[in-house]
Structure formats: C-alpha cells, structure tokens
PDB file of N, CA and C in Angstrom:
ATOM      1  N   UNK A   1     266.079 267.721 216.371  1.00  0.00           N
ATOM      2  CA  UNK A   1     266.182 266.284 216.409  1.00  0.00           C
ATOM      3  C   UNK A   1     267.640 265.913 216.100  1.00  0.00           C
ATOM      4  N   UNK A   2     268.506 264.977 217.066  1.00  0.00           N
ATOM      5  CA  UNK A   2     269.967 264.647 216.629  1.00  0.00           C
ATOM      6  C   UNK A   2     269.969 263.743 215.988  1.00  0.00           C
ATOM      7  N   UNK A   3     270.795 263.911 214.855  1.00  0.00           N
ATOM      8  CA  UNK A   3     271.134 262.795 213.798  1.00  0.00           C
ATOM      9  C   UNK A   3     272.441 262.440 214.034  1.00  0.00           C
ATOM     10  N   UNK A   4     272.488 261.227 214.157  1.00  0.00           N
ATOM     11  CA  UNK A   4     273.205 260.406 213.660  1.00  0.00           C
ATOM     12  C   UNK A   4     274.244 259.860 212.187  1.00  0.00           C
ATOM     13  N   UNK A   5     275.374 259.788 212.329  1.00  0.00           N
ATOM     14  CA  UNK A   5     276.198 259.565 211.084  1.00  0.00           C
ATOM     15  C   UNK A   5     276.834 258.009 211.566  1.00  0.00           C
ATOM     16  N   UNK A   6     276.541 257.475 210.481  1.00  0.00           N
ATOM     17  CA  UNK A   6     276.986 256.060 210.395  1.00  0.00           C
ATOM     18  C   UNK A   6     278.635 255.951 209.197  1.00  0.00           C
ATOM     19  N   UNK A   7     279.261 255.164 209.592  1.00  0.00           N
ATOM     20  CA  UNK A   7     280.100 255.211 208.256  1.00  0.00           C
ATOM     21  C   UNK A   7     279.544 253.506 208.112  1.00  0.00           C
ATOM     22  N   UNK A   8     279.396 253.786 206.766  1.00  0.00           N
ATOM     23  CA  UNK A   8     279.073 252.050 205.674  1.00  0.00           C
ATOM     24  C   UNK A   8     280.377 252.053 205.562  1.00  0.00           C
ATOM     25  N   UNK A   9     281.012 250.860 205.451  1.00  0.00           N
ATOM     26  CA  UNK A   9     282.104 250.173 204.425  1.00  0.00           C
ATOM     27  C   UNK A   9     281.782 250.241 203.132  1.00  0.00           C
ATOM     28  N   UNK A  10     281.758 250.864 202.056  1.00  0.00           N
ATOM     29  CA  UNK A  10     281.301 250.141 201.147  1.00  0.00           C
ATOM     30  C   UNK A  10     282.534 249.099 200.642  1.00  0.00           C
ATOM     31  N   UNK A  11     281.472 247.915 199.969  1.00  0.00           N
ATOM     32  CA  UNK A  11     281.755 246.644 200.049  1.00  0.00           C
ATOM     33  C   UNK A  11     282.345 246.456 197.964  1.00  0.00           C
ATOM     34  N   UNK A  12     283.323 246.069 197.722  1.00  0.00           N
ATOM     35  CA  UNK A  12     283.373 246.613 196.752  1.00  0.00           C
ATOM     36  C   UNK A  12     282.773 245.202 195.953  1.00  0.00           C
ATOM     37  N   UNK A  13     281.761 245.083 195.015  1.00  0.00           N
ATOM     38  CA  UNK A  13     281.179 244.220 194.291  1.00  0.00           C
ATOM     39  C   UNK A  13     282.122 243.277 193.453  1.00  0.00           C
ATOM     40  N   UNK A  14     281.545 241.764 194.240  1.00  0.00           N
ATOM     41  CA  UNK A  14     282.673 240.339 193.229  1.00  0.00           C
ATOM     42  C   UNK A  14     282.273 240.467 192.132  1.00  0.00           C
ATOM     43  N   UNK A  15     282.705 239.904 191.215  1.00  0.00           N
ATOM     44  CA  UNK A  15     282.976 240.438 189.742  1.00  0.00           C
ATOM     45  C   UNK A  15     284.108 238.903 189.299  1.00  0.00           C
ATOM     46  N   UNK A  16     283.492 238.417 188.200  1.00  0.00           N
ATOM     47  CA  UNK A  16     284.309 237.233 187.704  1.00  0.00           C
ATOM     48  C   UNK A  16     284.670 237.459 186.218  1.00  0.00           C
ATOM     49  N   UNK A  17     285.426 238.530 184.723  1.00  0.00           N
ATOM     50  CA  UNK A  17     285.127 238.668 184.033  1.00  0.00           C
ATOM     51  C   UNK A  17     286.003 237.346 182.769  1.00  0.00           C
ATOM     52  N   UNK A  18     285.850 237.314 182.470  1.00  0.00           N
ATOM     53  CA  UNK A  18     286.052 236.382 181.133  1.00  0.00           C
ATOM     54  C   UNK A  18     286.236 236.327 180.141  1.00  0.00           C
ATOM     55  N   UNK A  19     287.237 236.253 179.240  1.00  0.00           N
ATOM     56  CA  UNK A  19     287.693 236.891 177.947  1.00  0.00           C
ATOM     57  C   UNK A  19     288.013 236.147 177.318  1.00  0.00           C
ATOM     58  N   UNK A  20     287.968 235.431 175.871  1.00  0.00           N
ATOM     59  CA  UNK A  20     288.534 234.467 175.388  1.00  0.00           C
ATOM     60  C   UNK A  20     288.514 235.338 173.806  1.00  0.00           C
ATOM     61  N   UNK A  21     290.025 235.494 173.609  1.00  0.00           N
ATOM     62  CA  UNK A  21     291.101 235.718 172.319  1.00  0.00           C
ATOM     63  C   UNK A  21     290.320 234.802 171.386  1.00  0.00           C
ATOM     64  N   UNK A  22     290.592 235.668 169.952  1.00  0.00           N
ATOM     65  CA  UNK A  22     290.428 235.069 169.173  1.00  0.00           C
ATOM     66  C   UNK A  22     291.122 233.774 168.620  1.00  0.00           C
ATOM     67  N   UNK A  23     292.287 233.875 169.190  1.00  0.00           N
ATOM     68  CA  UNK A  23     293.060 232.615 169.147  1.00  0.00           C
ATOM     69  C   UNK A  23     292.755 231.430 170.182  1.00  0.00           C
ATOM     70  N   UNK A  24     291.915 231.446 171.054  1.00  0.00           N
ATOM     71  CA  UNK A  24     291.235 230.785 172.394  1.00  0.00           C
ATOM     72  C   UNK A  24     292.027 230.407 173.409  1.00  0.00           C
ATOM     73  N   UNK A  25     292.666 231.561 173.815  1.00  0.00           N
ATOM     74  CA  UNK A  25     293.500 231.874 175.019  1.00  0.00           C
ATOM     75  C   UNK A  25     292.159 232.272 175.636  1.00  0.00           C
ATOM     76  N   UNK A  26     291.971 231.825 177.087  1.00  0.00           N
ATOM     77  CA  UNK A  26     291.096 232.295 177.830  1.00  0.00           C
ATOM     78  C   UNK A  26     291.817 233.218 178.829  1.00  0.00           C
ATOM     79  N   UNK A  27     290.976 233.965 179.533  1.00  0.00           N
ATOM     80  CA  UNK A  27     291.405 234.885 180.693  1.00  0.00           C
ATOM     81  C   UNK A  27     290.556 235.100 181.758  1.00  0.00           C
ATOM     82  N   UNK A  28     290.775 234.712 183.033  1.00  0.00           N
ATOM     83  CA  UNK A  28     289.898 235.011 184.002  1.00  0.00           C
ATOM     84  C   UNK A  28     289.989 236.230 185.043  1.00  0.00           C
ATOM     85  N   UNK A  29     289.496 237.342 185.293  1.00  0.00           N
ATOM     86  CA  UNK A  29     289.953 238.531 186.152  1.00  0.00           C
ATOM     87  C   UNK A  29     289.033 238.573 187.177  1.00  0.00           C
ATOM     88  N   UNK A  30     289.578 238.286 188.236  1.00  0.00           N
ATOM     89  CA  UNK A  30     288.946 238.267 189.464  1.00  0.00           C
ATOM     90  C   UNK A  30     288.651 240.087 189.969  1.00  0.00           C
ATOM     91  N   UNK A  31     287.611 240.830 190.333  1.00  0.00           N
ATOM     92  CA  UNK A  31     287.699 241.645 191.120  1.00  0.00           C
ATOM     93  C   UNK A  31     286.715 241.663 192.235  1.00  0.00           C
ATOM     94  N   UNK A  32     287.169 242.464 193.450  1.00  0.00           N
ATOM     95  CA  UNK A  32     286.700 242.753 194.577  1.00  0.00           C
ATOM     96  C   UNK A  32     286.881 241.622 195.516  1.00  0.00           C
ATOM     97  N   UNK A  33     287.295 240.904 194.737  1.00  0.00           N
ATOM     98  CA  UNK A  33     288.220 239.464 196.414  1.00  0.00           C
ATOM     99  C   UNK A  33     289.244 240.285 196.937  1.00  0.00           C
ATOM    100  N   UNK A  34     289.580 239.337 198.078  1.00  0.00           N
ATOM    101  CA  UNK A  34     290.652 239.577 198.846  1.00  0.00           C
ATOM    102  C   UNK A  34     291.132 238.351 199.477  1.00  0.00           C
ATOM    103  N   UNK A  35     292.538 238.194 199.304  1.00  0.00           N
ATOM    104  CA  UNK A  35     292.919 236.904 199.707  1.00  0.00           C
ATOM    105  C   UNK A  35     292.903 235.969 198.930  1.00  0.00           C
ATOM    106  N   UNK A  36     292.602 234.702 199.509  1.00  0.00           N
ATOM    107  CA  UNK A  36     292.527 233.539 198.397  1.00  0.00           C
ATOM    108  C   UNK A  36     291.267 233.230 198.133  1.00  0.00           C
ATOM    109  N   UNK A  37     290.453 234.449 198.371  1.00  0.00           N
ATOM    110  CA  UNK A  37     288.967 234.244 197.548  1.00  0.00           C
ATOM    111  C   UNK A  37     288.574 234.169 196.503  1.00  0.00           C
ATOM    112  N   UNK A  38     289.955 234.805 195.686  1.00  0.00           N
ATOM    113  CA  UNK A  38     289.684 234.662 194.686  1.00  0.00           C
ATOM    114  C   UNK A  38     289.512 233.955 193.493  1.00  0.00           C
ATOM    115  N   UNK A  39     290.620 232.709 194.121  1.00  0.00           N
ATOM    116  CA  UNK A  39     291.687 231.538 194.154  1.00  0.00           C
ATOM    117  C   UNK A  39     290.366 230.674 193.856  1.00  0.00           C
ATOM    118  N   UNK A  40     289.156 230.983 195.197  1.00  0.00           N
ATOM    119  CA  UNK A  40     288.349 229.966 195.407  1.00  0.00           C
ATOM    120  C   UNK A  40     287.288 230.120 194.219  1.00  0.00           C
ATOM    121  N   UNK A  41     286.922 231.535 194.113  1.00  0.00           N
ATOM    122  CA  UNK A  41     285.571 231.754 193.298  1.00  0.00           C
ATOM    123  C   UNK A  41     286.412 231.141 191.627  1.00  0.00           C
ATOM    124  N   UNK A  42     287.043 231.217 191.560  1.00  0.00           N
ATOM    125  CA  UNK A  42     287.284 230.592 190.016  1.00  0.00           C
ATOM    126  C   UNK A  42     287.953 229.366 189.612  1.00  0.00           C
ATOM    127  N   UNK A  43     288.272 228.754 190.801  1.00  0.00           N
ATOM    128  CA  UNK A  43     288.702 227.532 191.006  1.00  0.00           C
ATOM    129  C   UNK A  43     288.158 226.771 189.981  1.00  0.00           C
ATOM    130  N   UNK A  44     286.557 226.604 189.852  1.00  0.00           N
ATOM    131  CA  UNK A  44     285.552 225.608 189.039  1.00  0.00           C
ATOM    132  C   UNK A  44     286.081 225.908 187.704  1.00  0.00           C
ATOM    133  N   UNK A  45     286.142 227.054 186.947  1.00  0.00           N
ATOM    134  CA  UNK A  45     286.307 227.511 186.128  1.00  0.00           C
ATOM    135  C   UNK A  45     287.477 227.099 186.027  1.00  0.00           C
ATOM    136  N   UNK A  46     288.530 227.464 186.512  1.00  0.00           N
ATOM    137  CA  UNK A  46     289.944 226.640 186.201  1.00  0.00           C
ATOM    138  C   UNK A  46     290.223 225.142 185.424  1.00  0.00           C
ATOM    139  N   UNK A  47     289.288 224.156 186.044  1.00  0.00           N
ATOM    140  CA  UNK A  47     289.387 223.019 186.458  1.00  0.00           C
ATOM    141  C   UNK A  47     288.480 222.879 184.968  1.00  0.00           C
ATOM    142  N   UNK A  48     287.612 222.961 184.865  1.00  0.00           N
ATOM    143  CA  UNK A  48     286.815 223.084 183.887  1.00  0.00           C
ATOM    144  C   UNK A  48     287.696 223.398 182.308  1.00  0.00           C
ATOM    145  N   UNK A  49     287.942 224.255 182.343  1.00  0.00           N
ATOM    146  CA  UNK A  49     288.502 224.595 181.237  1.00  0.00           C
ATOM    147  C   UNK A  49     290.268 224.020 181.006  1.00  0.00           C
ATOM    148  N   UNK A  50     290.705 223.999 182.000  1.00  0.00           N
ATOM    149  CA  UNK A  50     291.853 222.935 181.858  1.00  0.00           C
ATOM    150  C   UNK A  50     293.330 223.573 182.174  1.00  0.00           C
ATOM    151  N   UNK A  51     294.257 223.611 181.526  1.00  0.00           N
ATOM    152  CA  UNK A  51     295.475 223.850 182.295  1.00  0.00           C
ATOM    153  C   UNK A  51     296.104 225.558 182.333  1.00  0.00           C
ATOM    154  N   UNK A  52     296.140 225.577 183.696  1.00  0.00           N
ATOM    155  CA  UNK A  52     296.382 227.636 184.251  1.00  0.00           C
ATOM    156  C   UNK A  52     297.887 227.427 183.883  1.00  0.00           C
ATOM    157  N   UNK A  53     297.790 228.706 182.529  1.00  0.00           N
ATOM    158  CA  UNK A  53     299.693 228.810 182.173  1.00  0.00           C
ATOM    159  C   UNK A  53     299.621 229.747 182.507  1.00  0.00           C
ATOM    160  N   UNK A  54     299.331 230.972 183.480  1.00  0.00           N
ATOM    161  CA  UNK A  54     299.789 231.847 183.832  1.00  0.00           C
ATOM    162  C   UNK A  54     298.683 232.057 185.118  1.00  0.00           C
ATOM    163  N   UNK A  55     299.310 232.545 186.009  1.00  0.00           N
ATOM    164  CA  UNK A  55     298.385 233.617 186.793  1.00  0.00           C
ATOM    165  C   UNK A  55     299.104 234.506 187.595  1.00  0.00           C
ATOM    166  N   UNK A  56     298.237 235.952 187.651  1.00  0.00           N
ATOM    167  CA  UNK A  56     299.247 236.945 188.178  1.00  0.00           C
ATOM    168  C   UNK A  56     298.058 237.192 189.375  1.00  0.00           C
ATOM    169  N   UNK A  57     298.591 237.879 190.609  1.00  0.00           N
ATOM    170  CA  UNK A  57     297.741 237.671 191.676  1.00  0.00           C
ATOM    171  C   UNK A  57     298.075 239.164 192.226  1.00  0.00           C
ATOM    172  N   UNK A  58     296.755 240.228 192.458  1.00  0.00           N
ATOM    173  CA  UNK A  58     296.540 241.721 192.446  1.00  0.00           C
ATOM    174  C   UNK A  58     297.124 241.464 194.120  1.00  0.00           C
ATOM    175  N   UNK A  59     297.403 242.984 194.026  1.00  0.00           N
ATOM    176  CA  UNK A  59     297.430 243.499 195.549  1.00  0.00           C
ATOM    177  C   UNK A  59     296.515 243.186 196.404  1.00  0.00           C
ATOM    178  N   UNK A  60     295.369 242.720 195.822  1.00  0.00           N
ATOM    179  CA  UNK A  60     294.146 242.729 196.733  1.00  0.00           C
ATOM    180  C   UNK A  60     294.356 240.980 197.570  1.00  0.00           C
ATOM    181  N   UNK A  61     295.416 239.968 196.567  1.00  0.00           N
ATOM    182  CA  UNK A  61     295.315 238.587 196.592  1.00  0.00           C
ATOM    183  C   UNK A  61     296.334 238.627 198.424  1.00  0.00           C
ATOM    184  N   UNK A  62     297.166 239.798 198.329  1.00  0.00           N
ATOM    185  CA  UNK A  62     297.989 239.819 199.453  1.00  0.00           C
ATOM    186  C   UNK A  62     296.735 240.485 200.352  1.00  0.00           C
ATOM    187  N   UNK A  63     296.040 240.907 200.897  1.00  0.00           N
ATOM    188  CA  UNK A  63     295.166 241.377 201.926  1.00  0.00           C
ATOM    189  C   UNK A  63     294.013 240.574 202.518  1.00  0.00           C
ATOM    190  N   UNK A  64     293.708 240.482 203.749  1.00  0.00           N
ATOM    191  CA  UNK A  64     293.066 239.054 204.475  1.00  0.00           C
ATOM    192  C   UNK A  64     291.705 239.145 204.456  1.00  0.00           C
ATOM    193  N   UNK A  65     290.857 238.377 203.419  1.00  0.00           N
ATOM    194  CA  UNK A  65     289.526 237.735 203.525  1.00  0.00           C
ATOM    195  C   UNK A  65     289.346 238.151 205.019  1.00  0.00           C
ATOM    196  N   UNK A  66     287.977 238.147 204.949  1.00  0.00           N
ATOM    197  CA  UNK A  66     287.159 238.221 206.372  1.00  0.00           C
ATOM    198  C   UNK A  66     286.847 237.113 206.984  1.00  0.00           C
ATOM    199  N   UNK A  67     286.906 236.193 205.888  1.00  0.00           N
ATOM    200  CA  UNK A  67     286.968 234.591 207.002  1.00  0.00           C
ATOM    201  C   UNK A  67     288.125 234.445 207.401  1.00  0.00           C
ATOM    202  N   UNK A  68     289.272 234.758 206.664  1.00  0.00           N
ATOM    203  CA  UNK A  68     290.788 234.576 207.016  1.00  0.00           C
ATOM    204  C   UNK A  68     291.148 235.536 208.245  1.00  0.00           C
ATOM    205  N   UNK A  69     290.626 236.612 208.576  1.00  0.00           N
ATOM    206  CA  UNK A  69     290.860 237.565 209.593  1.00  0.00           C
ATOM    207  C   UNK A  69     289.823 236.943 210.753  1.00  0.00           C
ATOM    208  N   UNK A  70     288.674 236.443 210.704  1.00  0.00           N
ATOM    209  CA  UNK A  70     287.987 235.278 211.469  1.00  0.00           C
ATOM    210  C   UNK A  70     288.356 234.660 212.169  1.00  0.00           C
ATOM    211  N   UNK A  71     289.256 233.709 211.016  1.00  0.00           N
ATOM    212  CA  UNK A  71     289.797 232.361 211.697  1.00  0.00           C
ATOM    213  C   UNK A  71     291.468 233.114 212.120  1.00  0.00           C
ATOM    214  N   UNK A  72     291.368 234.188 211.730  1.00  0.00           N
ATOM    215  CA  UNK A  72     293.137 234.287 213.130  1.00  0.00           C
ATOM    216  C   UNK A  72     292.876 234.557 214.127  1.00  0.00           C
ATOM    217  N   UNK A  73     291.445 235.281 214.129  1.00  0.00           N
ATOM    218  CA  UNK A  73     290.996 235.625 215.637  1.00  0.00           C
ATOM    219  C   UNK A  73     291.074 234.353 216.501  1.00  0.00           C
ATOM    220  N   UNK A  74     289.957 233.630 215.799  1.00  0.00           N
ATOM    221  CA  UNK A  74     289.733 232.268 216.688  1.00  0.00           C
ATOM    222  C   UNK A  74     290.878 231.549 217.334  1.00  0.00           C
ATOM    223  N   UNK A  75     292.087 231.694 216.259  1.00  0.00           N
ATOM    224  CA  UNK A  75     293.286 231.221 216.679  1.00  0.00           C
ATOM    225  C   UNK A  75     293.560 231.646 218.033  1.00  0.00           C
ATOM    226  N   UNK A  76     293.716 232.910 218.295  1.00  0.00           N
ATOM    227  CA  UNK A  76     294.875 233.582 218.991  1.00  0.00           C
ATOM    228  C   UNK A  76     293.919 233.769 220.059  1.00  0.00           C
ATOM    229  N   UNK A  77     292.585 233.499 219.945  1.00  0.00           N
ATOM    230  CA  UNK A  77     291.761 233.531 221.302  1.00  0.00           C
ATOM    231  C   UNK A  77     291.783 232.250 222.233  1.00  0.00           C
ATOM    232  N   UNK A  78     292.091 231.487 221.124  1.00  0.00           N
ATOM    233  CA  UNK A  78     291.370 229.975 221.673  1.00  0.00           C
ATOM    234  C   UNK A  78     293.430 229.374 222.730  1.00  0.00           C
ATOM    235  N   UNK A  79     293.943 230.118 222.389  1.00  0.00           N
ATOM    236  CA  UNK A  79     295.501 229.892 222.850  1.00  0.00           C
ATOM    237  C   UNK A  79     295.544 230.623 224.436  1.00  0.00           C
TER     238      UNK A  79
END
C-alpha cells in the first residue's frame, strides 16, 4: 500500500505573557506573531493599562503576517 508524506507547517502557538514587577512596571511579550500582529493582539492591553515607555519589536515583528502576504497578493494581482 503507498503512503503518502505530507509536510505540516507547524504553526507556532500565540502566546500573550504578562509580568508585572514588584515595583508595577508592567511587561507585555508577544510570541508566535509575525508582523504587526502582534502590535494588534495587545493593542487592548496597551490602551487599558496606559502609557507604552518602551517597546522592543522581535525578528519575528519584521516578517509578513499571512493576511499581510494576502493582501500583497491581492495588490499585485488586481494591477
């Protein structure tokens, strides 16, 4: 019987973690976004808790969301 081999992507799991110092510095660590997904999933949280004095943005923040690789398609088709 022939089998078949598939390759999965694996998909690496969003993840929002949250840390607040004993001094009540908060910290938000985005993992498994890409792009400005990440930007988006913690946005609420931002806004909520009040003014972002820092943010540093992973290698992953430079690489294109799948809606963002989507919508360039659509672009460059629709031209």
């Amino acid at each position: 019987m022939p089998t078949s081999h598939h390759r999965h992507r694996q998909q690496q799991k969003q993840t929002l973690e949250i840390t607040i110092a004993p001094g009540g510095a908060i910290a938000i660590e985005a993992s498994g976004f890409k792009g400005s997904d990440c930007e988006q999933a913690t946005r609420d949280l931002e806004q909520a808790l009040g003014i972002v004095r820092q943010r540093t943005r992973k290698p992953e923040f430079y690489q294109k969301a799948a809606n963002q690789t989507h919508q360039s398609n659509q672009q460059t088709q629709g031209t």
